[in-house]
N, C-alpha and C. Protein backbone atom coordinates (compact mmCIF):
# COMPACT_ATOMS: atom_id res chain seq x y z
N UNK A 1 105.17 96.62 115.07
CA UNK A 1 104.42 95.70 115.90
C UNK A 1 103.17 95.26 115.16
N UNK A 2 103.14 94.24 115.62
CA UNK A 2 101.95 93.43 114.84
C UNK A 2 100.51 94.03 115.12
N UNK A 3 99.39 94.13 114.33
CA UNK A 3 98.14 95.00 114.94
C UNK A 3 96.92 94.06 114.73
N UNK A 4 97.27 92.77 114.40
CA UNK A 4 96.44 91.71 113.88
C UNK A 4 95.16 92.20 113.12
N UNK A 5 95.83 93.48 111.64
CA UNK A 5 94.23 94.27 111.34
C UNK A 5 94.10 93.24 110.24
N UNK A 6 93.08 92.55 109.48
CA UNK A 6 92.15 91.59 108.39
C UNK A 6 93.19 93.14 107.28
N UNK A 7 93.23 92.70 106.42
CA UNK A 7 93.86 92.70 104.78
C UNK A 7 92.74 93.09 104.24
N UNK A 8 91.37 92.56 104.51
CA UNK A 8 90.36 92.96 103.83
C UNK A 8 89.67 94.43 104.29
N UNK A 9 89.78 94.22 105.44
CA UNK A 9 89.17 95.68 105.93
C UNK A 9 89.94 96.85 105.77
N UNK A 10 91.10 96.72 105.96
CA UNK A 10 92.03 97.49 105.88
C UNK A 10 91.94 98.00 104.37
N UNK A 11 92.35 97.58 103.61
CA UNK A 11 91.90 97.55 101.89
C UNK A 11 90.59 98.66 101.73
N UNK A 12 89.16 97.45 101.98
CA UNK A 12 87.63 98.64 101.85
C UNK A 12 87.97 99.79 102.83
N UNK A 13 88.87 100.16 103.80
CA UNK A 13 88.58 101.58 104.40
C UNK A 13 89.78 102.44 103.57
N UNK A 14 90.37 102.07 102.85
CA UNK A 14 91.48 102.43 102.22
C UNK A 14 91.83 102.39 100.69
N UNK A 15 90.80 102.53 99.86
CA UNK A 15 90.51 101.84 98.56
C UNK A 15 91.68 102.83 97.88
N UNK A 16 92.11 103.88 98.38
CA UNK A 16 93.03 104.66 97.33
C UNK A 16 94.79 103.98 97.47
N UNK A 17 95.05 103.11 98.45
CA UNK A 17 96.13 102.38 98.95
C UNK A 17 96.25 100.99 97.60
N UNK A 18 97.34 100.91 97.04
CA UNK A 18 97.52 99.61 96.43
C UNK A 18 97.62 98.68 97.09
N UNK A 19 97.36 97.30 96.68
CA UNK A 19 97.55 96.39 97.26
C UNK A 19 99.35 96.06 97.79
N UNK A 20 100.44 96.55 97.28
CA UNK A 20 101.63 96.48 97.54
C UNK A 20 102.16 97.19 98.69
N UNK A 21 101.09 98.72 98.83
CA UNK A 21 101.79 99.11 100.62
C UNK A 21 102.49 99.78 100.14
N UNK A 22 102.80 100.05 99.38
CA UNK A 22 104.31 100.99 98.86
C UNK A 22 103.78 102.54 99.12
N UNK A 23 104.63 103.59 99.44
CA UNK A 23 104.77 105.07 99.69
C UNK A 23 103.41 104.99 99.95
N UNK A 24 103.26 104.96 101.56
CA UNK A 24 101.89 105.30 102.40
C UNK A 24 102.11 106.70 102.93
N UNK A 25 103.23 107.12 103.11
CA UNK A 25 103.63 108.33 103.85
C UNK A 25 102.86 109.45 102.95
N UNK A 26 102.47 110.44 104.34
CA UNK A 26 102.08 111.65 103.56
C UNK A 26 100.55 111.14 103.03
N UNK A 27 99.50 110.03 102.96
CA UNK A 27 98.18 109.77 102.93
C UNK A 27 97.35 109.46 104.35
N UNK A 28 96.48 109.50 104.42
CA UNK A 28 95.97 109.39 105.58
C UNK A 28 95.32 107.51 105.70
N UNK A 29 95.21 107.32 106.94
CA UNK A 29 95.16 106.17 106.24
C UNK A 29 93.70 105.49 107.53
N UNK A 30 93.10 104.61 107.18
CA UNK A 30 91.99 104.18 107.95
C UNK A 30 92.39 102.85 108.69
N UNK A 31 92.91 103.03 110.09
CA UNK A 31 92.72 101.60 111.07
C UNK A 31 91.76 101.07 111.42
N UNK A 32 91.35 99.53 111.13
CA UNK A 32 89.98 98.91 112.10
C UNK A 32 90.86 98.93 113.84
N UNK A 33 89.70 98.77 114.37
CA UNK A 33 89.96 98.47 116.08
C UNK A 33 88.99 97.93 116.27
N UNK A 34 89.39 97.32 117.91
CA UNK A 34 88.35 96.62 118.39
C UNK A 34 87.17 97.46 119.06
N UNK A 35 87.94 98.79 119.38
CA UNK A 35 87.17 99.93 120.45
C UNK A 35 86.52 101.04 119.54
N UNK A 36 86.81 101.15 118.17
CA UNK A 36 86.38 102.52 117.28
C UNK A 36 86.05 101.68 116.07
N UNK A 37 85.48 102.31 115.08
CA UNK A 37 85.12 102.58 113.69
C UNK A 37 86.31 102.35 113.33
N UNK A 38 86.74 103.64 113.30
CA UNK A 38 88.35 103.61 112.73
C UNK A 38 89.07 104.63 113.13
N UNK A 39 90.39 104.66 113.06
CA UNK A 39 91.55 104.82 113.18
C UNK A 39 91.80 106.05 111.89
N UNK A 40 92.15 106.91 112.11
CA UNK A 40 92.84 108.15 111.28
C UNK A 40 94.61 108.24 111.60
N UNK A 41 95.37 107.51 110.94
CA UNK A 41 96.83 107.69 111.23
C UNK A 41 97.33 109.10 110.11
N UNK A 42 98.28 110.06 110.70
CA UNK A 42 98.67 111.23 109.84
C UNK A 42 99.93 110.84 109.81
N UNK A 43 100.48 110.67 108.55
CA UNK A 43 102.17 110.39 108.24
C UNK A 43 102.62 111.76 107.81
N UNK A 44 104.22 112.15 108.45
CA UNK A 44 104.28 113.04 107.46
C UNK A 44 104.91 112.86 106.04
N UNK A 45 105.03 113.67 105.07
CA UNK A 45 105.15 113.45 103.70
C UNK A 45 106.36 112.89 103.32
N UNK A 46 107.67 113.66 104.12
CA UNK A 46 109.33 113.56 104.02
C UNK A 46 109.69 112.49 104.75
N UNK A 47 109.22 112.07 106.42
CA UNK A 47 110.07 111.24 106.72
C UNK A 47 108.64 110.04 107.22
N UNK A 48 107.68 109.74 106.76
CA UNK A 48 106.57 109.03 106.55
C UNK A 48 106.36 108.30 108.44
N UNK A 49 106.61 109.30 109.35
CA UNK A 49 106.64 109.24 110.82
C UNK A 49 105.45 109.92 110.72
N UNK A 50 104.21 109.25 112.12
CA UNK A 50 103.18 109.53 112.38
C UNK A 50 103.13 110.92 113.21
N UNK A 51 102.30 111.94 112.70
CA UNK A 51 102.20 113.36 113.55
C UNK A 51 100.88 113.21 114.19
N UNK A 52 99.86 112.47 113.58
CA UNK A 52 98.71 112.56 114.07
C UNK A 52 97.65 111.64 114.72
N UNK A 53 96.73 111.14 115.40
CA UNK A 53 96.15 109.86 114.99
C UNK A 53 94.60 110.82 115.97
N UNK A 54 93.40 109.83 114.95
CA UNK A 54 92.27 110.43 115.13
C UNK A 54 91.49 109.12 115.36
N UNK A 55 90.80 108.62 116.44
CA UNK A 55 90.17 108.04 116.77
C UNK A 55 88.52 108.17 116.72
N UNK A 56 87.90 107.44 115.88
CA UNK A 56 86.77 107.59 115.39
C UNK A 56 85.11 106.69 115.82
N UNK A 57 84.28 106.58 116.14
CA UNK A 57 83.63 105.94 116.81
C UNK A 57 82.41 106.34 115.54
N UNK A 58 80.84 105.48 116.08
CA UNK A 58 79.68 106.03 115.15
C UNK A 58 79.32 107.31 114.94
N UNK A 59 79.89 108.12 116.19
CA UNK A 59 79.01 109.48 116.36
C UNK A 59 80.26 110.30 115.71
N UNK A 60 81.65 109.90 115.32
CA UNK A 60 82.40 110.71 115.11
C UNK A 60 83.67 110.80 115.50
N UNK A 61 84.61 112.09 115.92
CA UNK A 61 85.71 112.24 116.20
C UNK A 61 85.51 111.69 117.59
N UNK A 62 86.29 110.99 118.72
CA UNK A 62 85.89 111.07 119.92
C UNK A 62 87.92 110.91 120.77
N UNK A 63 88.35 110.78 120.21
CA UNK A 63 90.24 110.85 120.41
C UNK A 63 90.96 111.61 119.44
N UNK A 64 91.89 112.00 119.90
CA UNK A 64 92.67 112.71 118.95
C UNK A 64 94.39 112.91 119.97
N UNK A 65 95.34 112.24 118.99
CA UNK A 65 96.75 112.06 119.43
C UNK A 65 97.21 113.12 118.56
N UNK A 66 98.35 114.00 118.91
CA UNK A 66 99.78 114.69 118.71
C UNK A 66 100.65 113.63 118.76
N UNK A 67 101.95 113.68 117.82
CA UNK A 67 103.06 113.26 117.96
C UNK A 67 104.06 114.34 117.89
N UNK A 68 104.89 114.62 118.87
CA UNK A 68 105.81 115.85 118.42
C UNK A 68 106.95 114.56 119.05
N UNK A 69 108.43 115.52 118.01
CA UNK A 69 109.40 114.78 118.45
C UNK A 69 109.94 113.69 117.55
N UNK A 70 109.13 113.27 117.10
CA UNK A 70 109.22 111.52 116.64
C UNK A 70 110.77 111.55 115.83
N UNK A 71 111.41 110.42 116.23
CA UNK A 71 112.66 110.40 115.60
C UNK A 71 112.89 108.56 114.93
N UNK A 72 113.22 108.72 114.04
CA UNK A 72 113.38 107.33 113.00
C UNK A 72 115.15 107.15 114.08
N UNK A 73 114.50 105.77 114.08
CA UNK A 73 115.92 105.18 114.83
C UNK A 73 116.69 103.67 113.83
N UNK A 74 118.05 104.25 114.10
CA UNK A 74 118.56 103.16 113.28
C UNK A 74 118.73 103.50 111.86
């Protein structure tokens, strides 16, 4: 699904990511939002499905998601 995040921001919160996107799984990775700082997504390493997500504001941690379960479909 589409997340309408800027290419540019995404990039400066993510400077260790190539520009190609290729094998993100298994790095952590920085989302802009409209409601936080940023976004902490956890992939895992083998099947590059999200286990974690950390929601971040000025003062810090302030959300924090579990994924258990997750199954690749198709």
């Amino acid at each position: 699904a589409a997340q309408n995040i800027s290419v540019y921001i995404f990039m400066k919160l993510n400077p260790s990511i190539s520009k190609t996107y290729s094998k993100i799984g298994g790095k952590t990775i920085k989302i802009p939002t409209s409601y936080a700082k940023y976004v902490c997504l956890y992939n895992d390493t083998s099947t590059y499905l999200p286990y974690m997500t950390e929601v971040h504001d000025d003062k810090g941690l302030f959300e924090k998601y579990y994924f258990l379960d997750v199954e690749k479909k198709g």
